[in-house]
C-alpha atoms as a PDB file:
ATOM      1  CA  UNK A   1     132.872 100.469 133.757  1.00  0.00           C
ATOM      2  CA  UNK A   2     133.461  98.310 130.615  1.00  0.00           C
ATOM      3  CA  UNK A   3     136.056 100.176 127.951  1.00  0.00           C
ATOM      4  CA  UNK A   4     136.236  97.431 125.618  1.00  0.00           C
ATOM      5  CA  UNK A   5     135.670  93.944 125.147  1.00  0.00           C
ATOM      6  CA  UNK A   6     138.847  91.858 123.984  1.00  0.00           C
ATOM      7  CA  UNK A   7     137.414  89.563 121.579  1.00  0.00           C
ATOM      8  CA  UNK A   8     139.372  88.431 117.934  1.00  0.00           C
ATOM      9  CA  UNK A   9     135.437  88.371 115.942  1.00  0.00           C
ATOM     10  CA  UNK A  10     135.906  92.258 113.945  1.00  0.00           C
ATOM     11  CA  UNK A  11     132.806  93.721 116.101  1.00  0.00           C
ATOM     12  CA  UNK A  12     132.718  96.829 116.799  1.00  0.00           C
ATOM     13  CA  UNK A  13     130.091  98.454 119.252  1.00  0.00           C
ATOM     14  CA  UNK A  14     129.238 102.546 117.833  1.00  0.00           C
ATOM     15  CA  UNK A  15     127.402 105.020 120.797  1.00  0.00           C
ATOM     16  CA  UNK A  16     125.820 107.930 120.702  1.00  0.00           C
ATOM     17  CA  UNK A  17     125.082 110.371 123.704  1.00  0.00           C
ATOM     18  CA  UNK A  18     122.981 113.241 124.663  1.00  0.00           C
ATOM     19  CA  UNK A  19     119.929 112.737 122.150  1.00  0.00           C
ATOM     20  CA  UNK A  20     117.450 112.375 120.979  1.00  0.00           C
ATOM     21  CA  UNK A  21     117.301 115.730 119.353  1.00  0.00           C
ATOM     22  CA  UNK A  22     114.561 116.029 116.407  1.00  0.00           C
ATOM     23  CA  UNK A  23     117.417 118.484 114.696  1.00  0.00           C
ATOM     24  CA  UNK A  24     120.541 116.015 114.688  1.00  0.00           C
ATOM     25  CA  UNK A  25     119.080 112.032 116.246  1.00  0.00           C
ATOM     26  CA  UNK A  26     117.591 111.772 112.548  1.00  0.00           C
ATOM     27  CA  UNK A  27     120.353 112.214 109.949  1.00  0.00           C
ATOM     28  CA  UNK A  28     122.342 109.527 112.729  1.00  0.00           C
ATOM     29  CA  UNK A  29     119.732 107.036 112.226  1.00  0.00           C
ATOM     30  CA  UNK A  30     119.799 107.343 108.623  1.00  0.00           C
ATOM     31  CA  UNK A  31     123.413 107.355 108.208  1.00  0.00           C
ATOM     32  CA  UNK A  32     122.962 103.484 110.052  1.00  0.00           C
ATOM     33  CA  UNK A  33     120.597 102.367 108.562  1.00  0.00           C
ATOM     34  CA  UNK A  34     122.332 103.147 105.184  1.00  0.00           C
ATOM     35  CA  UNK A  35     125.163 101.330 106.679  1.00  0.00           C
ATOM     36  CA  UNK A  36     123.098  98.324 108.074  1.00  0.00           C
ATOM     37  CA  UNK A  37     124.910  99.394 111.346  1.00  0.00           C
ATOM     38  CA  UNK A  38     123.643  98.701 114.352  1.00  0.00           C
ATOM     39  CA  UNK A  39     124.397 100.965 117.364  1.00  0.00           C
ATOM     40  CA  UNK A  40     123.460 102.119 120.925  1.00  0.00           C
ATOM     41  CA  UNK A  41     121.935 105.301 121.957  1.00  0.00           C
ATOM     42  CA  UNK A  42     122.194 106.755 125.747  1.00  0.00           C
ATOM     43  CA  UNK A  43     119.092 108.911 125.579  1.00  0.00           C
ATOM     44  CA  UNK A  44     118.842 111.756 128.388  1.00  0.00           C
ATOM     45  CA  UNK A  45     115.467 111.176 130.253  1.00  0.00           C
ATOM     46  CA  UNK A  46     114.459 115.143 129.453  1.00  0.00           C
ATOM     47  CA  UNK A  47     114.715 114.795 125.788  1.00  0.00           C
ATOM     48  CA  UNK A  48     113.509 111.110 125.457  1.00  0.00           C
ATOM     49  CA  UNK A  49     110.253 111.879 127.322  1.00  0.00           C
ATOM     50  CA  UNK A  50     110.220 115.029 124.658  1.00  0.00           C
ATOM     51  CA  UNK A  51     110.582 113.018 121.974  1.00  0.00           C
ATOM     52  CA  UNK A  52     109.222 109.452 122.461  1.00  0.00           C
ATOM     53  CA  UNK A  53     108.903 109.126 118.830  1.00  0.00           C
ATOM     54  CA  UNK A  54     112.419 109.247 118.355  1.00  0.00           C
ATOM     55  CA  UNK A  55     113.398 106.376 121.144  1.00  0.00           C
ATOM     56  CA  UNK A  56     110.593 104.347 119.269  1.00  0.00           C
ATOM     57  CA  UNK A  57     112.282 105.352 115.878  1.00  0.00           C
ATOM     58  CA  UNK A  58     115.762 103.783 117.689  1.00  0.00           C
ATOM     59  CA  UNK A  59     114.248 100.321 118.682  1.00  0.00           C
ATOM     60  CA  UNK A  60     112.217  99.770 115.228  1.00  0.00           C
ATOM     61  CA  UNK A  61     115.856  99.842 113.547  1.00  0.00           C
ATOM     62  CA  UNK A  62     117.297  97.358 115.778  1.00  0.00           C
ATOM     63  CA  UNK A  63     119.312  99.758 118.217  1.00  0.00           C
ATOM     64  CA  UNK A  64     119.462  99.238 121.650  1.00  0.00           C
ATOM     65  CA  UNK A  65     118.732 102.438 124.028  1.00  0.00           C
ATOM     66  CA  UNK A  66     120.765 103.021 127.624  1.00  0.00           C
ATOM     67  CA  UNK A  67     120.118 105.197 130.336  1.00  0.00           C
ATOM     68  CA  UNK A  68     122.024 108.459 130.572  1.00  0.00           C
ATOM     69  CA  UNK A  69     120.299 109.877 133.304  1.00  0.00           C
ATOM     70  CA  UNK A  70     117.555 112.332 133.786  1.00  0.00           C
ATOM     71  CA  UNK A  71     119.652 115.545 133.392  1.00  0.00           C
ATOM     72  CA  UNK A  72     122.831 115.407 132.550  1.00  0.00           C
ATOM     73  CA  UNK A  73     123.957 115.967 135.529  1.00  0.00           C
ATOM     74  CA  UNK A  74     127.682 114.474 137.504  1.00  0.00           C
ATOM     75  CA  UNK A  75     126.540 111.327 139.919  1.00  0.00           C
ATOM     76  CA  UNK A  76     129.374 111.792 142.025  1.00  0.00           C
ATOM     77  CA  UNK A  77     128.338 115.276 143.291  1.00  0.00           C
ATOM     78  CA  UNK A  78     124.661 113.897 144.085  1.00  0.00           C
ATOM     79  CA  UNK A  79     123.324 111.793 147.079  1.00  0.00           C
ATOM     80  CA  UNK A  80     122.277 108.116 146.520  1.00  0.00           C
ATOM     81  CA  UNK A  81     118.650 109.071 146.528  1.00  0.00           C
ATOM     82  CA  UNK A  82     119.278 111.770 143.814  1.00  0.00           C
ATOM     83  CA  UNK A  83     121.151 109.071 141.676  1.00  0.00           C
ATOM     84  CA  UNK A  84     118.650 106.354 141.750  1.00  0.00           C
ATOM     85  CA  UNK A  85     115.826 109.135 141.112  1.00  0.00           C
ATOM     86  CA  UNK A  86     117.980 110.607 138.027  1.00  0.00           C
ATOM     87  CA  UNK A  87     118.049 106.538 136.352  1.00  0.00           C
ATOM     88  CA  UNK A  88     114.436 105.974 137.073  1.00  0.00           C
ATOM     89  CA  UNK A  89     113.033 108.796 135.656  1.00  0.00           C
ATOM     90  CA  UNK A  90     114.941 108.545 132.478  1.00  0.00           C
ATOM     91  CA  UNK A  91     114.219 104.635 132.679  1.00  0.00           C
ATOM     92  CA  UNK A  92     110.373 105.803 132.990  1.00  0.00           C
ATOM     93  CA  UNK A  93     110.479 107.287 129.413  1.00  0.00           C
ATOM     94  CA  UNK A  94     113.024 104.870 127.747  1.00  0.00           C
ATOM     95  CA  UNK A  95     111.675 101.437 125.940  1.00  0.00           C
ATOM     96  CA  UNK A  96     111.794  98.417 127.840  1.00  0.00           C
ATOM     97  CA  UNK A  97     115.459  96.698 127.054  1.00  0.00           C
ATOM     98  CA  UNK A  98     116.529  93.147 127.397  1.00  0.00           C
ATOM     99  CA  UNK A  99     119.716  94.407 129.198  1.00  0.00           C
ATOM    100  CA  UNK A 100     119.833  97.409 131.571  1.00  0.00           C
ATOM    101  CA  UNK A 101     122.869  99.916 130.439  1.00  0.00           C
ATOM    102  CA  UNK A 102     123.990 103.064 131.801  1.00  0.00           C
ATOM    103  CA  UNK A 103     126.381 105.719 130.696  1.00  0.00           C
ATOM    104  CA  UNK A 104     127.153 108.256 133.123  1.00  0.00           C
ATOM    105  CA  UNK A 105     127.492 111.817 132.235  1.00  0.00           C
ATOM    106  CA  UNK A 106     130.547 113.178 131.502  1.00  0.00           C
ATOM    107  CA  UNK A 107     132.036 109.686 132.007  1.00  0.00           C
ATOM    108  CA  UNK A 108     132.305 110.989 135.718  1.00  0.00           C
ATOM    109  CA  UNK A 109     132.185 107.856 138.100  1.00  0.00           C
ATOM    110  CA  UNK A 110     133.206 107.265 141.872  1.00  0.00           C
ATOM    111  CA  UNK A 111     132.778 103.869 143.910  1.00  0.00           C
ATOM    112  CA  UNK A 112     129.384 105.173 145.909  1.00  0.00           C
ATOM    113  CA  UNK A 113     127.572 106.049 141.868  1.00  0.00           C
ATOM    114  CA  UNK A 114     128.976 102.561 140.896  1.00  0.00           C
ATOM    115  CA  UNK A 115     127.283 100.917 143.711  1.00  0.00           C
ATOM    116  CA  UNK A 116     124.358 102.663 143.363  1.00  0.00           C
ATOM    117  CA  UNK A 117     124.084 102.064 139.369  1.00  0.00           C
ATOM    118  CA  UNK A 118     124.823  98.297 140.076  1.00  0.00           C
ATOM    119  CA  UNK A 119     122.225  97.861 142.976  1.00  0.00           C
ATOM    120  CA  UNK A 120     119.493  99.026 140.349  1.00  0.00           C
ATOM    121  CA  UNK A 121     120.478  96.515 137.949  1.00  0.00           C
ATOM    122  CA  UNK A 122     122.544  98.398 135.292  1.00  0.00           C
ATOM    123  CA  UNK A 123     125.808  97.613 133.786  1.00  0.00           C
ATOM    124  CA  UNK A 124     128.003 100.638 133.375  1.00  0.00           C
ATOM    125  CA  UNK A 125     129.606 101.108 130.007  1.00  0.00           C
ATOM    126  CA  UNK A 126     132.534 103.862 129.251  1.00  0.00           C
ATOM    127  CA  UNK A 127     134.482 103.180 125.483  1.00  0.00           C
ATOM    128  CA  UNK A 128     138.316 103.036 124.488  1.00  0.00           C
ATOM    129  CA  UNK A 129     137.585 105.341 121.081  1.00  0.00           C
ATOM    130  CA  UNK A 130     136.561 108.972 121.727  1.00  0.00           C
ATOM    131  CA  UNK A 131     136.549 111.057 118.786  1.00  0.00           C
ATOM    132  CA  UNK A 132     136.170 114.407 120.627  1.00  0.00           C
ATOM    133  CA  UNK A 133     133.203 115.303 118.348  1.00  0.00           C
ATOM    134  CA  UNK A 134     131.715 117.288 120.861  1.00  0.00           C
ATOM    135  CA  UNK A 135     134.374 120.383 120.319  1.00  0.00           C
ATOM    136  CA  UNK A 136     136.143 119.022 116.945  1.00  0.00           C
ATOM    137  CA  UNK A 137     134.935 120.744 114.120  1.00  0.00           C
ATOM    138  CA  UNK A 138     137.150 118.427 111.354  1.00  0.00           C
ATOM    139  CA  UNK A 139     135.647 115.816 109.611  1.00  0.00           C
ATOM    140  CA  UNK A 140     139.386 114.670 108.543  1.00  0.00           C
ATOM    141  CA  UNK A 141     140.584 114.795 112.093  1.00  0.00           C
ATOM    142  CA  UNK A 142     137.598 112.327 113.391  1.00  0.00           C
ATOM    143  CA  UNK A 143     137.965 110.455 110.410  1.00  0.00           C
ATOM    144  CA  UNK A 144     141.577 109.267 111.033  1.00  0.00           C
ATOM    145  CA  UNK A 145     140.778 109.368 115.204  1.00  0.00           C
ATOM    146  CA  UNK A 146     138.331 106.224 113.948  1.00  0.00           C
ATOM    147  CA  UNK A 147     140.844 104.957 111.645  1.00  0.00           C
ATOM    148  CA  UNK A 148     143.675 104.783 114.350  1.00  0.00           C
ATOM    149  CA  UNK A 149     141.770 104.193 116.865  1.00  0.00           C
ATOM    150  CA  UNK A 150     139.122 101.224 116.126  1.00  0.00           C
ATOM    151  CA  UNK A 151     139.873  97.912 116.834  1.00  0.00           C
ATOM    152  CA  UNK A 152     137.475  94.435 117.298  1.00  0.00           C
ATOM    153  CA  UNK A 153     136.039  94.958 120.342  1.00  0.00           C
ATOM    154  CA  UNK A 154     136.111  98.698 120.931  1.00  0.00           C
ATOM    155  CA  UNK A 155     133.221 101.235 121.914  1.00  0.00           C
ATOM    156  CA  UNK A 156     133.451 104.029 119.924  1.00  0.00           C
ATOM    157  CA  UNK A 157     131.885 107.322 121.866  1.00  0.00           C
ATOM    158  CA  UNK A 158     129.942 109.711 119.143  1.00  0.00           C
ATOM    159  CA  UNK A 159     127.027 112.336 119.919  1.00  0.00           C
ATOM    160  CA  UNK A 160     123.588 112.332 118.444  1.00  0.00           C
ATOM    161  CA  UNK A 161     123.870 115.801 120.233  1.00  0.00           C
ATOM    162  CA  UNK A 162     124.983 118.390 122.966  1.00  0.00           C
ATOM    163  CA  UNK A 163     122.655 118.160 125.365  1.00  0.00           C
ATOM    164  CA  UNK A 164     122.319 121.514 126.812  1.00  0.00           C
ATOM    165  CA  UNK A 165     124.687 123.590 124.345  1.00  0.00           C
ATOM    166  CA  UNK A 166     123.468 125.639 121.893  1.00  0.00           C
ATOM    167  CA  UNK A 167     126.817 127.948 122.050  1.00  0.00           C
ATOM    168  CA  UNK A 168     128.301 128.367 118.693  1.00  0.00           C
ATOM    169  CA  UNK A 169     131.315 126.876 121.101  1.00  0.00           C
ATOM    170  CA  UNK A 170     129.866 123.936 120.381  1.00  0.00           C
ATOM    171  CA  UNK A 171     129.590 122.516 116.565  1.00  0.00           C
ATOM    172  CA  UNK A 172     126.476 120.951 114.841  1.00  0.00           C
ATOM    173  CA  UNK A 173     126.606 117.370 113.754  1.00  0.00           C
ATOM    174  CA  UNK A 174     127.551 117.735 110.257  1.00  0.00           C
ATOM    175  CA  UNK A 175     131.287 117.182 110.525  1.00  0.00           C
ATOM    176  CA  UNK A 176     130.661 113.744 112.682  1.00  0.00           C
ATOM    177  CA  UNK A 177     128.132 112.842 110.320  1.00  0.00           C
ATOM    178  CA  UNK A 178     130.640 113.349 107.611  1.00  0.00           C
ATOM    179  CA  UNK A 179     133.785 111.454 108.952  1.00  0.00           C
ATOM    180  CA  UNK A 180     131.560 108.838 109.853  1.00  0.00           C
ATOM    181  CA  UNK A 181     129.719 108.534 106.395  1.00  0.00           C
ATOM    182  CA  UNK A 182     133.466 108.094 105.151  1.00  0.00           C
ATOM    183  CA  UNK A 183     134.412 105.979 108.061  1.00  0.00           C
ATOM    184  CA  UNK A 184     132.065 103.347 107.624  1.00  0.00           C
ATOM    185  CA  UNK A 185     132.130 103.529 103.584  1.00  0.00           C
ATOM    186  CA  UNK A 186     135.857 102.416 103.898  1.00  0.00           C
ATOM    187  CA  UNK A 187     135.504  99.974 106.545  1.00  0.00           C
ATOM    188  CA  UNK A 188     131.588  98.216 106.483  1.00  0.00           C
ATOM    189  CA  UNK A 189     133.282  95.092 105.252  1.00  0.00           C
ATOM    190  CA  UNK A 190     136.331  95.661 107.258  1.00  0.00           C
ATOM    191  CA  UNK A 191     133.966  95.340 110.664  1.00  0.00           C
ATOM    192  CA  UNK A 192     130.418  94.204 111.385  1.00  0.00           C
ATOM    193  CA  UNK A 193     128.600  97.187 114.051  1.00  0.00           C
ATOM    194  CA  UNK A 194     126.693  95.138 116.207  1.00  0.00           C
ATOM    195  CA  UNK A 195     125.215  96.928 119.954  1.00  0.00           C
ATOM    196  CA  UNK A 196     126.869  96.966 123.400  1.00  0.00           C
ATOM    197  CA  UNK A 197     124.867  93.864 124.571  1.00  0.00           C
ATOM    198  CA  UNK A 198     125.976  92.083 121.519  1.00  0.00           C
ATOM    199  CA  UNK A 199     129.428  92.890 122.016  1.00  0.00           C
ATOM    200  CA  UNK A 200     129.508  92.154 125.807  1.00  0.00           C
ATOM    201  CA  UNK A 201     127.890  88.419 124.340  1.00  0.00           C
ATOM    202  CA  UNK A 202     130.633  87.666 122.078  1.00  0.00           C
ATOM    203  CA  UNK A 203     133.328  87.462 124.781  1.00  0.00           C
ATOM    204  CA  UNK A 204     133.648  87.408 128.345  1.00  0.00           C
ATOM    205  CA  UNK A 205     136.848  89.203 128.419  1.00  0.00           C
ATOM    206  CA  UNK A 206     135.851  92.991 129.290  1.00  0.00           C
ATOM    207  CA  UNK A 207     138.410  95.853 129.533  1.00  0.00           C
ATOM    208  CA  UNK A 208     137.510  98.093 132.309  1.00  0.00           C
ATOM    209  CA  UNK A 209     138.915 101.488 133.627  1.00  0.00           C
ATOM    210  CA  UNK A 210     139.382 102.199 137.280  1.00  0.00           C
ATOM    211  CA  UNK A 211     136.341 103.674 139.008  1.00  0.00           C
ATOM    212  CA  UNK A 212     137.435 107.154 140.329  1.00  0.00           C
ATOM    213  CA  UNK A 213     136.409 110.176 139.799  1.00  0.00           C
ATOM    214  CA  UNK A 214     137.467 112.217 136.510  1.00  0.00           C
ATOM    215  CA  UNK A 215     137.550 115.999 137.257  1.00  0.00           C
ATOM    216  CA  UNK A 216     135.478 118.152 134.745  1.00  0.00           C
ATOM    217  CA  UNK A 217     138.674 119.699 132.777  1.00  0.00           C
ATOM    218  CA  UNK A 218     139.812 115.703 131.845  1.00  0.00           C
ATOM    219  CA  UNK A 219     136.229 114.278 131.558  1.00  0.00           C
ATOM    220  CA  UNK A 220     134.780 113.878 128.515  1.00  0.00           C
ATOM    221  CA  UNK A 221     131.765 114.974 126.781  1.00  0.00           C
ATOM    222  CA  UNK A 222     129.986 112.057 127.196  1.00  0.00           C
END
Protein backbone atom coordinates (compact mmCIF):
# COMPACT_ATOMS: atom_id res chain seq x y z
CA UNK A 1 0.00 0.00 0.00
CA UNK A 2 1.16 3.54 -0.99
CA UNK A 3 1.62 5.98 2.35
CA UNK A 4 2.95 8.82 0.57
CA UNK A 5 4.46 9.93 -2.46
CA UNK A 6 7.98 11.73 -2.04
CA UNK A 7 7.76 14.42 -4.44
CA UNK A 8 9.30 18.36 -3.74
CA UNK A 9 5.87 20.01 -5.96
CA UNK A 10 3.59 21.22 -2.40
CA UNK A 11 0.68 18.58 -3.38
CA UNK A 12 -1.08 17.28 -1.07
CA UNK A 13 -3.66 14.35 -1.67
CA UNK A 14 -6.99 14.86 1.18
CA UNK A 15 -9.35 11.33 1.68
CA UNK A 16 -12.32 10.72 3.01
CA UNK A 17 -13.79 7.24 4.14
CA UNK A 18 -16.96 5.57 5.01
CA UNK A 19 -19.53 7.89 3.04
CA UNK A 20 -21.49 8.91 1.37
CA UNK A 21 -23.87 9.82 4.09
CA UNK A 22 -26.74 12.42 2.99
CA UNK A 23 -26.24 13.83 6.84
CA UNK A 24 -22.33 14.57 6.81
CA UNK A 25 -20.86 13.73 2.62
CA UNK A 26 -22.56 17.28 1.92
CA UNK A 27 -21.11 19.94 4.24
CA UNK A 28 -17.46 17.92 3.03
CA UNK A 29 -18.15 18.70 -0.46
CA UNK A 30 -18.94 22.16 0.22
CA UNK A 31 -16.17 22.85 2.48
CA UNK A 32 -13.92 21.78 -1.04
CA UNK A 33 -15.40 23.27 -3.19
CA UNK A 34 -15.10 26.56 -1.15
CA UNK A 35 -11.53 25.68 -1.02
CA UNK A 36 -11.14 24.75 -4.79
CA UNK A 37 -9.74 21.48 -3.21
CA UNK A 38 -9.79 18.59 -4.86
CA UNK A 39 -9.97 15.25 -2.95
CA UNK A 40 -10.74 11.47 -3.01
CA UNK A 41 -13.62 9.71 -1.56
CA UNK A 42 -13.58 5.74 -0.68
CA UNK A 43 -17.32 5.23 -0.86
CA UNK A 44 -18.67 1.90 0.91
CA UNK A 45 -20.65 -0.07 -1.81
CA UNK A 46 -23.92 -0.15 0.78
CA UNK A 47 -24.18 3.52 1.07
CA UNK A 48 -23.04 4.48 -2.52
CA UNK A 49 -25.72 2.25 -4.11
CA UNK A 50 -28.08 4.22 -1.36
CA UNK A 51 -27.10 7.27 -2.42
CA UNK A 52 -25.99 7.40 -6.10
CA UNK A 53 -26.72 10.98 -6.15
CA UNK A 54 -24.10 11.70 -3.86
CA UNK A 55 -21.13 9.62 -5.83
CA UNK A 56 -22.50 11.64 -8.92
CA UNK A 57 -22.38 14.88 -6.73
CA UNK A 58 -18.38 13.70 -6.04
CA UNK A 59 -17.36 13.30 -9.79
CA UNK A 60 -19.27 16.62 -11.08
CA UNK A 61 -16.75 18.54 -8.62
CA UNK A 62 -13.75 16.96 -9.94
CA UNK A 63 -13.12 14.26 -7.10
CA UNK A 64 -12.07 11.02 -7.79
CA UNK A 65 -14.09 8.01 -5.99
CA UNK A 66 -12.17 4.54 -4.69
CA UNK A 67 -13.46 1.40 -3.68
CA UNK A 68 -13.83 0.67 0.02
CA UNK A 69 -15.52 -2.41 -0.22
CA UNK A 70 -19.04 -3.59 -0.02
CA UNK A 71 -19.34 -3.68 3.82
CA UNK A 72 -16.90 -2.58 5.75
CA UNK A 73 -15.80 -5.51 6.54
CA UNK A 74 -11.62 -6.85 7.42
CA UNK A 75 -10.24 -8.67 3.98
CA UNK A 76 -7.89 -10.60 5.84
CA UNK A 77 -10.52 -12.61 7.81
CA UNK A 78 -12.47 -13.40 4.39
CA UNK A 79 -11.74 -16.01 1.60
CA UNK A 80 -10.51 -14.82 -1.87
CA UNK A 81 -13.94 -15.30 -3.33
CA UNK A 82 -15.52 -13.14 -0.52
CA UNK A 83 -12.85 -10.36 -1.27
CA UNK A 84 -13.21 -10.09 -4.93
CA UNK A 85 -17.19 -10.24 -4.40
CA UNK A 86 -16.92 -7.35 -1.59
CA UNK A 87 -14.78 -4.90 -4.55
CA UNK A 88 -17.17 -5.78 -7.28
CA UNK A 89 -20.19 -5.06 -5.76
CA UNK A 90 -19.12 -1.76 -4.44
CA UNK A 91 -17.36 -1.23 -7.97
CA UNK A 92 -21.02 -2.07 -9.43
CA UNK A 93 -22.46 1.14 -7.81
CA UNK A 94 -19.34 3.44 -7.97
CA UNK A 95 -18.72 5.79 -11.29
CA UNK A 96 -16.51 4.54 -13.80
CA UNK A 97 -12.75 5.94 -12.83
CA UNK A 98 -9.76 6.39 -15.00
CA UNK A 99 -7.66 4.63 -12.27
CA UNK A 100 -8.89 1.72 -10.10
CA UNK A 101 -8.17 2.57 -6.16
CA UNK A 102 -8.89 0.70 -3.16
CA UNK A 103 -8.76 1.44 0.51
CA UNK A 104 -9.20 -1.38 2.70
CA UNK A 105 -11.18 -1.19 5.80
CA UNK A 106 -9.70 -0.51 8.81
CA UNK A 107 -6.38 -0.19 6.92
CA UNK A 108 -6.26 -4.05 7.70
CA UNK A 109 -4.08 -5.77 4.90
CA UNK A 110 -2.24 -9.25 4.64
CA UNK A 111 -0.21 -10.60 1.49
CA UNK A 112 -3.29 -13.08 0.22
CA UNK A 113 -5.97 -9.45 0.25
CA UNK A 114 -3.00 -7.69 -1.52
CA UNK A 115 -2.86 -10.25 -4.16
CA UNK A 116 -6.25 -10.49 -4.53
CA UNK A 117 -6.84 -6.49 -4.72
CA UNK A 118 -3.92 -6.37 -7.31
CA UNK A 119 -5.19 -9.32 -9.56
CA UNK A 120 -8.51 -7.20 -10.02
CA UNK A 121 -6.70 -4.28 -11.12
CA UNK A 122 -6.65 -1.90 -8.09
CA UNK A 123 -3.89 -0.01 -6.55
CA UNK A 124 -4.01 -0.04 -2.79
CA UNK A 125 -3.64 3.28 -1.07
CA UNK A 126 -3.08 3.70 2.96
CA UNK A 127 -1.83 7.67 4.03
CA UNK A 128 1.10 8.97 6.36
CA UNK A 129 -1.45 11.78 8.10
CA UNK A 130 -4.27 10.35 10.26
CA UNK A 131 -6.04 12.81 12.22
CA UNK A 132 -7.97 10.31 14.41
CA UNK A 133 -11.25 12.13 13.56
CA UNK A 134 -13.13 9.16 13.93
CA UNK A 135 -12.95 9.29 18.04
CA UNK A 136 -11.37 12.99 18.43
CA UNK A 137 -13.85 15.31 19.36
CA UNK A 138 -11.25 18.65 19.19
CA UNK A 139 -11.22 20.75 16.42
CA UNK A 140 -7.79 22.32 17.92
CA UNK A 141 -6.27 18.92 18.35
CA UNK A 142 -6.94 17.91 14.45
CA UNK A 143 -6.10 21.22 13.53
CA UNK A 144 -2.44 21.13 14.73
CA UNK A 145 -2.37 16.97 13.86
CA UNK A 146 -2.68 18.63 10.04
CA UNK A 147 -0.38 21.33 10.83
CA UNK A 148 2.45 18.95 12.12
CA UNK A 149 1.75 16.46 10.22
CA UNK A 150 1.27 17.56 6.36
CA UNK A 151 3.93 17.59 4.14
CA UNK A 152 4.17 17.64 -0.11
CA UNK A 153 3.28 14.45 -0.91
CA UNK A 154 1.25 13.14 2.01
CA UNK A 155 -2.34 11.44 2.13
CA UNK A 156 -4.16 12.85 4.68
CA UNK A 157 -6.97 10.18 6.10
CA UNK A 158 -10.40 12.21 7.09
CA UNK A 159 -14.10 10.70 7.29
CA UNK A 160 -17.08 11.87 5.36
CA UNK A 161 -18.56 9.46 8.06
CA UNK A 162 -18.71 6.36 10.46
CA UNK A 163 -19.97 3.88 8.60
CA UNK A 164 -21.94 1.77 10.87
CA UNK A 165 -21.74 3.96 14.21
CA UNK A 166 -24.35 5.85 15.35
CA UNK A 167 -23.03 5.50 19.19
CA UNK A 168 -22.72 8.81 20.79
CA UNK A 169 -19.03 6.99 21.19
CA UNK A 170 -18.58 8.17 18.08
CA UNK A 171 -18.66 12.15 17.22
CA UNK A 172 -20.51 13.91 14.28
CA UNK A 173 -18.51 15.69 11.67
CA UNK A 174 -18.62 19.11 12.92
CA UNK A 175 -15.29 19.25 14.74
CA UNK A 176 -13.38 17.78 11.42
CA UNK A 177 -15.28 20.07 9.43
CA UNK A 178 -14.09 22.81 11.66
CA UNK A 179 -10.25 22.12 11.93
CA UNK A 180 -10.31 21.59 8.42
CA UNK A 181 -12.21 24.88 7.45
CA UNK A 182 -9.23 26.48 9.52
CA UNK A 183 -6.71 24.13 8.12
CA UNK A 184 -7.10 24.89 4.67
CA UNK A 185 -7.89 28.81 5.30
CA UNK A 186 -4.24 29.02 6.66
CA UNK A 187 -2.60 26.89 4.24
CA UNK A 188 -4.67 26.99 0.48
CA UNK A 189 -1.73 28.95 -0.81
CA UNK A 190 0.71 27.11 1.27
CA UNK A 191 -0.35 23.67 -0.80
CA UNK A 192 -2.35 22.91 -3.93
CA UNK A 193 -5.04 19.57 -2.99
CA UNK A 194 -4.95 17.72 -6.00
CA UNK A 195 -6.49 13.59 -5.91
CA UNK A 196 -4.57 10.34 -5.26
CA UNK A 197 -4.12 9.66 -9.04
CA UNK A 198 -2.76 13.08 -9.43
CA UNK A 199 -0.42 12.71 -6.75
CA UNK A 200 0.77 9.16 -7.70
CA UNK A 201 1.42 11.21 -11.45
CA UNK A 202 3.61 13.78 -10.12
CA UNK A 203 6.35 11.39 -8.94
CA UNK A 204 7.29 7.94 -9.18
CA UNK A 205 8.77 7.77 -5.83
CA UNK A 206 5.92 6.08 -3.56
CA UNK A 207 6.31 5.48 0.22
CA UNK A 208 4.79 2.25 1.12
CA UNK A 209 4.15 0.40 4.50
CA UNK A 210 4.77 -3.28 4.93
CA UNK A 211 1.82 -5.50 4.05
CA UNK A 212 0.88 -7.39 7.30
CA UNK A 213 -1.80 -7.56 9.11
CA UNK A 214 -2.76 -4.67 11.72
CA UNK A 215 -4.78 -6.14 14.66
CA UNK A 216 -8.13 -4.28 15.36
CA UNK A 217 -6.88 -2.41 18.74
CA UNK A 218 -3.81 -0.62 16.40
CA UNK A 219 -5.85 -0.33 13.13
CA UNK A 220 -7.32 2.60 12.27
CA UNK A 221 -10.65 3.84 11.49
CA UNK A 222 -10.27 3.88 8.07
Amino acid sequence: MIDRVQTPEPLVALTFDDGPDPASTPAVLDLLRRHHARATFFCVGERAAAHPELTRRMAEDGHVIGNHSWSHERFPLMTAAQRVEQLARAAAHLPRQPVRLFRPPYGDYSLGSAFDVWRKGYQAIAWDVLVRDWCERDAGRMRAVLEEKVRPGSIVLLHDALYKFTADDYPPRDAMLGALDDWLDHNGTRYRFVTVPELLAASRRYVRRSIRRIPPAQGARA
